[in-house]
Protein backbone atom coordinates (compact mmCIF):
# COMPACT_ATOMS: atom_id res chain seq x y z
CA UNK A 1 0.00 0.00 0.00
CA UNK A 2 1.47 3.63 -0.91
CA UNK A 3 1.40 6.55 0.77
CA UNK A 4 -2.30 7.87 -1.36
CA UNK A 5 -3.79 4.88 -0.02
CA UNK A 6 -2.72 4.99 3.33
CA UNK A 7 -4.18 8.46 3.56
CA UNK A 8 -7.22 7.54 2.16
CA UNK A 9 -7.85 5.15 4.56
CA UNK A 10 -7.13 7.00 7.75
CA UNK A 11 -6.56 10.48 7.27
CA UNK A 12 -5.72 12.20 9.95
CA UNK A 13 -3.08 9.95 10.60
CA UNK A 14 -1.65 10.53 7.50
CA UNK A 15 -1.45 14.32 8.01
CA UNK A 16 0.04 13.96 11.54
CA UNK A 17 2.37 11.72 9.97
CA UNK A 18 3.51 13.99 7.44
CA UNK A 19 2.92 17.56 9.59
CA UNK A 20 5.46 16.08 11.92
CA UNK A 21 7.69 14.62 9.65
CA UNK A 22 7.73 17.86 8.06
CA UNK A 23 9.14 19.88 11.35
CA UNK A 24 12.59 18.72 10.46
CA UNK A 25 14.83 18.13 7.57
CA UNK A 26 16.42 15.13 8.73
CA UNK A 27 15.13 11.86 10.18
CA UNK A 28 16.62 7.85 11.06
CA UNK A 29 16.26 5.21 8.80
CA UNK A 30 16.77 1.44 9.75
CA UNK A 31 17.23 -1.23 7.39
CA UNK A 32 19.16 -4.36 7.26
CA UNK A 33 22.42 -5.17 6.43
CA UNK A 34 24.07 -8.77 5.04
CA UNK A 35 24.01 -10.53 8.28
CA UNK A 36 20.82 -9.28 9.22
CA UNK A 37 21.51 -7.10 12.11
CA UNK A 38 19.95 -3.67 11.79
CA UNK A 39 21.56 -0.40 10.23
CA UNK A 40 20.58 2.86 11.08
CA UNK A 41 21.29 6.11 8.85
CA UNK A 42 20.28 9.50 9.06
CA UNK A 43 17.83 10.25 5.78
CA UNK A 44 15.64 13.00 3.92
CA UNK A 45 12.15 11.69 3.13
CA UNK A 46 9.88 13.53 0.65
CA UNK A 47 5.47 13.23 0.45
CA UNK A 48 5.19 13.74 -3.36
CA UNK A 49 2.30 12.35 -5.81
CA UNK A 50 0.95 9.99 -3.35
CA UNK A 51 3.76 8.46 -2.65
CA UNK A 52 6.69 8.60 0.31
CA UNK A 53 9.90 8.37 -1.22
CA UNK A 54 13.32 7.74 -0.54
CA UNK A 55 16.14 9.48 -1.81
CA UNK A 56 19.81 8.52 -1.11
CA UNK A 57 23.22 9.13 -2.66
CA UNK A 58 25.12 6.90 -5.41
CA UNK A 59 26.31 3.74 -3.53
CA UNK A 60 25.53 4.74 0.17
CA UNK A 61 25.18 1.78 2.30
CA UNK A 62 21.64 2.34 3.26
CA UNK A 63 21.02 2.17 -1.03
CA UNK A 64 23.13 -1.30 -0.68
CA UNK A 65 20.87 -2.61 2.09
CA UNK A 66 17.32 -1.98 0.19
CA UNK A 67 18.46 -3.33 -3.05
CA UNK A 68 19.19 -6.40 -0.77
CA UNK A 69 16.47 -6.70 1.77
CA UNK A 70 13.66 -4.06 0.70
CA UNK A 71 12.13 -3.89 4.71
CA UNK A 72 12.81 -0.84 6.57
CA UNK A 73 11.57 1.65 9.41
CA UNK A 74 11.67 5.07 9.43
CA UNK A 75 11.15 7.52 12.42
CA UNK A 76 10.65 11.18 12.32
CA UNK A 77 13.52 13.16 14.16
CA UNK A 78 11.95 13.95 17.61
CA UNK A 79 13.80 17.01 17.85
CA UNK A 80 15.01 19.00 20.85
CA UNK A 81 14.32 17.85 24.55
CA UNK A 82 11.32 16.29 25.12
CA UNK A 83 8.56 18.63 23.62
CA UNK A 84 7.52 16.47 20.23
CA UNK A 85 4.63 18.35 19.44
CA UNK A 86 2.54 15.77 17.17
CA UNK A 87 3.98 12.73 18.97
CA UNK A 88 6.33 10.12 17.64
CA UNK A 89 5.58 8.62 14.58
CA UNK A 90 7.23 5.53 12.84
CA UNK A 91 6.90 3.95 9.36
CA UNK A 92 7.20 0.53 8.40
CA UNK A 93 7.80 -1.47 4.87
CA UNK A 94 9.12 -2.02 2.18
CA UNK A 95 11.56 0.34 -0.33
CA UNK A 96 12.44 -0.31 -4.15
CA UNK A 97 14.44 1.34 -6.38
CA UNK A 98 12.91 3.48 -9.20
CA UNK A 99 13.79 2.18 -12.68
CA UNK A 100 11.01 4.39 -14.42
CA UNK A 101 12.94 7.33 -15.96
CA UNK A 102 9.51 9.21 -15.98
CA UNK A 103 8.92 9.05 -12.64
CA UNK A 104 12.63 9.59 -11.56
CA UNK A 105 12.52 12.96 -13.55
CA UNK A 106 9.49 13.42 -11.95
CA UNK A 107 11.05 13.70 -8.45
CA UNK A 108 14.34 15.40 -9.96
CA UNK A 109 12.17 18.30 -11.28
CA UNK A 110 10.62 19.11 -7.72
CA UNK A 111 12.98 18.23 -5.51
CA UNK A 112 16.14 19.26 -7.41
CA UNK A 113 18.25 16.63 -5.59
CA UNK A 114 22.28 16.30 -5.98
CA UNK A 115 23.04 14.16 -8.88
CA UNK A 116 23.42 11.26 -9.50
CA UNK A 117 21.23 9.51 -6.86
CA UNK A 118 19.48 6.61 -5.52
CA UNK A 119 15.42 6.93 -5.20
CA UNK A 120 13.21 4.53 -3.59
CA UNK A 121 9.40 4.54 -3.79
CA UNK A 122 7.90 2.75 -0.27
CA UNK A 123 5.11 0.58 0.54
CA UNK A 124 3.69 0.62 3.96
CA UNK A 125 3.86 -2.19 6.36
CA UNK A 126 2.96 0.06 9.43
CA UNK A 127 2.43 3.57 10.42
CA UNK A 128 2.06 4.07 14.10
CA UNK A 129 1.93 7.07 16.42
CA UNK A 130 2.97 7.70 20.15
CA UNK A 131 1.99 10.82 21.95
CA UNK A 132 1.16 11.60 25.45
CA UNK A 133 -2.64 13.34 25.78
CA UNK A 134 -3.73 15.53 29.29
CA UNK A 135 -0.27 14.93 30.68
CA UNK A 136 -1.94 11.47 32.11
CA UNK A 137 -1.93 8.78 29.32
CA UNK A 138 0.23 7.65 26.64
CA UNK A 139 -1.53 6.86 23.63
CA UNK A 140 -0.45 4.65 21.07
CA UNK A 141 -1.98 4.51 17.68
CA UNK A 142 -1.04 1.44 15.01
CA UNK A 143 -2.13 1.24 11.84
CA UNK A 144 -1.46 -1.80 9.42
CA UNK A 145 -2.75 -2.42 5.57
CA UNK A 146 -6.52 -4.38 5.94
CA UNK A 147 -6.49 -3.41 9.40
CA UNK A 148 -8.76 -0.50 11.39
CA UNK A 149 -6.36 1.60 13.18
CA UNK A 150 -6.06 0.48 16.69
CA UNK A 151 -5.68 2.85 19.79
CA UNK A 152 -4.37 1.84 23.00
CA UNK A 153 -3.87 4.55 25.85
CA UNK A 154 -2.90 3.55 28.97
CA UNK A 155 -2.05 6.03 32.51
């Protein structure tokens, strides 16, 4: 499922999502390397024509790791102290290169990114979103593809 469909199934999650991945420039991406154990890299993500993309530079490790194994998780930068207005909010699936010229130059016309470059369009696995509400109760909302979005607050 891409990005459009995701926020076309819940909504408001989908804006939170991108409102507060939007607060900073840079954010952590996790994915695996050869032996399995988990990498994580700082990255830039984009929200463009439905989709959440990916874009890394020629040869960089994380690149290496999604051609390989295409699962990943991506959290938003929390930023400074503890104030996170909007919560935490983590992505997980699945990345794969962009072979389509037409879409490629696509991206490279908005974005204007450094060339040459790696881009990878995602498919979600898992979107899910922690924030605390009244100062009393963390709430934790999970969203998977098929699924209703579940919340779960607890004191």
């Amino acid at each position: 499922m891409n990005w459009a469909a995701f926020s076309t199934a819940v909504p408001d999650l989908a804006r939170t999502a991108e409102e507060r991945f939007g607060v900073h420039r840079h954010h952590v991406l996790a994915t695996l390397r050869k032996d399995g154990s988990p990498r994580t890299c700082g990255i830039e993500v984009r929200f463009l024509g439905g989709e959440l993309w990916l874009g890394m530079m020629p040869g960089s490790v994380k690149a290496l790791d999604l051609r390989r194994d295409p699962r990943f998780a991506l959290q938003a930068n929390p930023g400074a102290g503890t104030d996170m207005g909007g919560g935490d909010v983590r992505i997980g699936g699945r990345a794969y290169e962009v072979e389509d010229g037409g879409a490629k130059a696509a991206y490279v016309k908005e974005v204007e990114p450094p060339q040459p470059f790696h881009l990878f369009r995602t498919e979600l696995t898992e979107v899910v979103r922690t924030y605390v509400e009244d100062d009393t109760y963390l709430v934790t909302q999970v969203w998977k593809p098929g699924e209703s979005l579940r919340t779960l607050k607890r004191a």
